[in-house]
N, C-alpha and C. Protein backbone atom coordinates (compact mmCIF):
# COMPACT_ATOMS: atom_id res chain seq x y z
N UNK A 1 0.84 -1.18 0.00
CA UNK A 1 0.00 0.00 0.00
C UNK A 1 0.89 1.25 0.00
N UNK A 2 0.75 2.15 -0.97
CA UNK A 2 1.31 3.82 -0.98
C UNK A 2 1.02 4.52 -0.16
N UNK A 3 1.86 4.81 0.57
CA UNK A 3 2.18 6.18 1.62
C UNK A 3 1.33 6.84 1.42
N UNK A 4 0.35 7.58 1.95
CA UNK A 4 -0.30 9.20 1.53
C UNK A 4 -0.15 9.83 1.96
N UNK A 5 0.47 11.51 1.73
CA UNK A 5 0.70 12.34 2.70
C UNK A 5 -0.87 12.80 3.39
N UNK A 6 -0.24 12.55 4.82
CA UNK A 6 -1.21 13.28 5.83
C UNK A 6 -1.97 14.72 5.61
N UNK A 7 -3.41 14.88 6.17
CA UNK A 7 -4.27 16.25 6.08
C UNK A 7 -3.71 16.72 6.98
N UNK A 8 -4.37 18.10 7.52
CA UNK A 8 -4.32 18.76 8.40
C UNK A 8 -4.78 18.15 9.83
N UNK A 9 -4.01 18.33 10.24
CA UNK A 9 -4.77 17.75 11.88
C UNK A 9 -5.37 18.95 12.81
N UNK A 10 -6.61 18.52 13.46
CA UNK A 10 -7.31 19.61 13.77
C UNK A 10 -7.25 19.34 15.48
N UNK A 11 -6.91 20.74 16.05
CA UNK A 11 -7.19 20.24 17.80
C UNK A 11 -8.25 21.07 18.41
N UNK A 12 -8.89 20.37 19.45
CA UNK A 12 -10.24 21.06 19.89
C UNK A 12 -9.64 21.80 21.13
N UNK A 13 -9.85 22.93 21.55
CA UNK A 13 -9.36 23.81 22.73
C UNK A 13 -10.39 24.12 23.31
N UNK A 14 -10.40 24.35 24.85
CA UNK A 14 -11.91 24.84 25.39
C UNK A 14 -11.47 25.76 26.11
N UNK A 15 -12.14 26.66 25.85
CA UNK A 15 -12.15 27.72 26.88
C UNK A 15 -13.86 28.38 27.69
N UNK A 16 -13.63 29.06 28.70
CA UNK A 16 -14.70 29.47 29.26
C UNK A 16 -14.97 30.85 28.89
N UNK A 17 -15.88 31.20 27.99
CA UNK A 17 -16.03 32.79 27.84
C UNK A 17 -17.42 33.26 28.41
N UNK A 18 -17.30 34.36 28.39
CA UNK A 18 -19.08 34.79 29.05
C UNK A 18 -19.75 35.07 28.26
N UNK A 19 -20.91 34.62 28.13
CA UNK A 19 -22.25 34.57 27.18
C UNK A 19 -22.35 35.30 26.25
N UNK A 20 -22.39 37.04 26.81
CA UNK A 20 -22.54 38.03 25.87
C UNK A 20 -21.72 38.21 24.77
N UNK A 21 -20.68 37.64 25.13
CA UNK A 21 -18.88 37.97 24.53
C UNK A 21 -19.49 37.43 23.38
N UNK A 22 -19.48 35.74 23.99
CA UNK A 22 -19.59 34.77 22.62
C UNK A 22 -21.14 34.89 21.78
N UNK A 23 -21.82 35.43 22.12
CA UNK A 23 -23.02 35.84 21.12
C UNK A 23 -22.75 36.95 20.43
N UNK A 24 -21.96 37.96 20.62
CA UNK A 24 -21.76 38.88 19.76
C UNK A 24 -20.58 38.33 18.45
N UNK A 25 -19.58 37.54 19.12
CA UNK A 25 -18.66 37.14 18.50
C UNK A 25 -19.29 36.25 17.42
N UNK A 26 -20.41 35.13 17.33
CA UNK A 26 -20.97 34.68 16.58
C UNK A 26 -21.84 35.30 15.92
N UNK A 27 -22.39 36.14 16.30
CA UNK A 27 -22.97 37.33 15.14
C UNK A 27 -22.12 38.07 14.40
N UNK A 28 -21.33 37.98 15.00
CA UNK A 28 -20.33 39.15 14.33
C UNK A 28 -20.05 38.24 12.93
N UNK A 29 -19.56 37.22 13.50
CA UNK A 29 -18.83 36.10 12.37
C UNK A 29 -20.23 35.44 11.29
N UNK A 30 -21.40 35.67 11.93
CA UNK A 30 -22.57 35.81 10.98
C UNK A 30 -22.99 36.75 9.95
N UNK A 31 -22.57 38.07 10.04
CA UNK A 31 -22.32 38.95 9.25
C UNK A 31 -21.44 39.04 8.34
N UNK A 32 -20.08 38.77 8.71
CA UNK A 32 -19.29 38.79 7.33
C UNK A 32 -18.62 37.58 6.85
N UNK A 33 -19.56 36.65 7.02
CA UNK A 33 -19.62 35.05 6.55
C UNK A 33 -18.82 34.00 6.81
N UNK A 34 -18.45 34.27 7.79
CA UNK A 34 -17.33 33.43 7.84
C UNK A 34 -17.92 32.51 9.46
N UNK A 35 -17.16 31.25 9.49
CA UNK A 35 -17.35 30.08 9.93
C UNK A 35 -16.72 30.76 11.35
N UNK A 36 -17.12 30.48 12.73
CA UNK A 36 -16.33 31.26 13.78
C UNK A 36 -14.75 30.19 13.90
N UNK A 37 -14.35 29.28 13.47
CA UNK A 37 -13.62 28.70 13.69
C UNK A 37 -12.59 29.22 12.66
N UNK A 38 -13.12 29.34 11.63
CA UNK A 38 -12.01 30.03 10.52
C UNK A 38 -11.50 31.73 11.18
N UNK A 39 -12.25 32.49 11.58
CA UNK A 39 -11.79 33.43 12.57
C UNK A 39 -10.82 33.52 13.81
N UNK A 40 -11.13 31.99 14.28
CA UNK A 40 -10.32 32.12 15.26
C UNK A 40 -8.90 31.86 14.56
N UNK A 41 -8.67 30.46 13.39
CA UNK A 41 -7.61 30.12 13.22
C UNK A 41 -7.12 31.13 12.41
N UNK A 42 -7.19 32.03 11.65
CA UNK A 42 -6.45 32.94 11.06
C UNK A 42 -6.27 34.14 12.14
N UNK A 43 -6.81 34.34 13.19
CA UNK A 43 -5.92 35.07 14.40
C UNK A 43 -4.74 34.62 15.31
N UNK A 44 -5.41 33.33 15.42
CA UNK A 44 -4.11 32.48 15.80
C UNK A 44 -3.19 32.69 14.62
N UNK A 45 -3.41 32.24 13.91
CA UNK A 45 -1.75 32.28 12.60
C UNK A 45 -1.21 33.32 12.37
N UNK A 46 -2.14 34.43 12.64
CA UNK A 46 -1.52 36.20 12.42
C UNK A 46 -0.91 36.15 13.57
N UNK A 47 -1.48 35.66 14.77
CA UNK A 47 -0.34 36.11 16.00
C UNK A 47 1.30 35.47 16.27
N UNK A 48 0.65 34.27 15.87
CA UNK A 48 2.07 33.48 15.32
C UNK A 48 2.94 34.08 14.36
N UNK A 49 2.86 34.18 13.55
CA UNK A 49 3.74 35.25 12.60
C UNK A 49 4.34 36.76 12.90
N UNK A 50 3.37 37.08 13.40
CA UNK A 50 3.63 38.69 13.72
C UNK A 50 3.46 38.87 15.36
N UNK A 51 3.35 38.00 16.36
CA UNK A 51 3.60 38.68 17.81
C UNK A 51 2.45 39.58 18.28
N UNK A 52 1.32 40.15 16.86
CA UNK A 52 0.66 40.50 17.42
C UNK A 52 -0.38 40.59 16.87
N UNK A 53 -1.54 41.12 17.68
CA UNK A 53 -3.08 40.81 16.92
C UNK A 53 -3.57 41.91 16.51
C-alpha cells in the first residue's frame, strides 16, 4: 500500500467565555460570513507570525 501524505490535523481547545462575549462574536462572524472557527484560526496564525493581533 502507498504512503499518503497526511491532512491537516485539527485540535479542539476549550475555553470558558461569558455569554454576551460569545453571542456577539458569533454574530459578528454571521455577518461577514465566515465560519467562527475560521476566525479564530487565522488570528491564531496572524499572531504566530507577527507577535501580534
Amino acid at each position: 500500500m502507498a504512503a499518503t501524505a497526511k491532512g491537516p490535523q485539527k485540535v479542539r481547545i476549550d475555553y470558558n467565555i461569558d455569554k454576551p462575549t460569545y453571542d456577539e462574536f458569533i454574530r459578528s462572524c454571521g455577518r461577514t460570513g465566515f465560519a467562527p472557527n475560521i476566525v479564530v484560526e487565522r488570528l491564531m496564525k496572524k499572531y504566530s507570525q507577527t507577535g501580534q493581533i
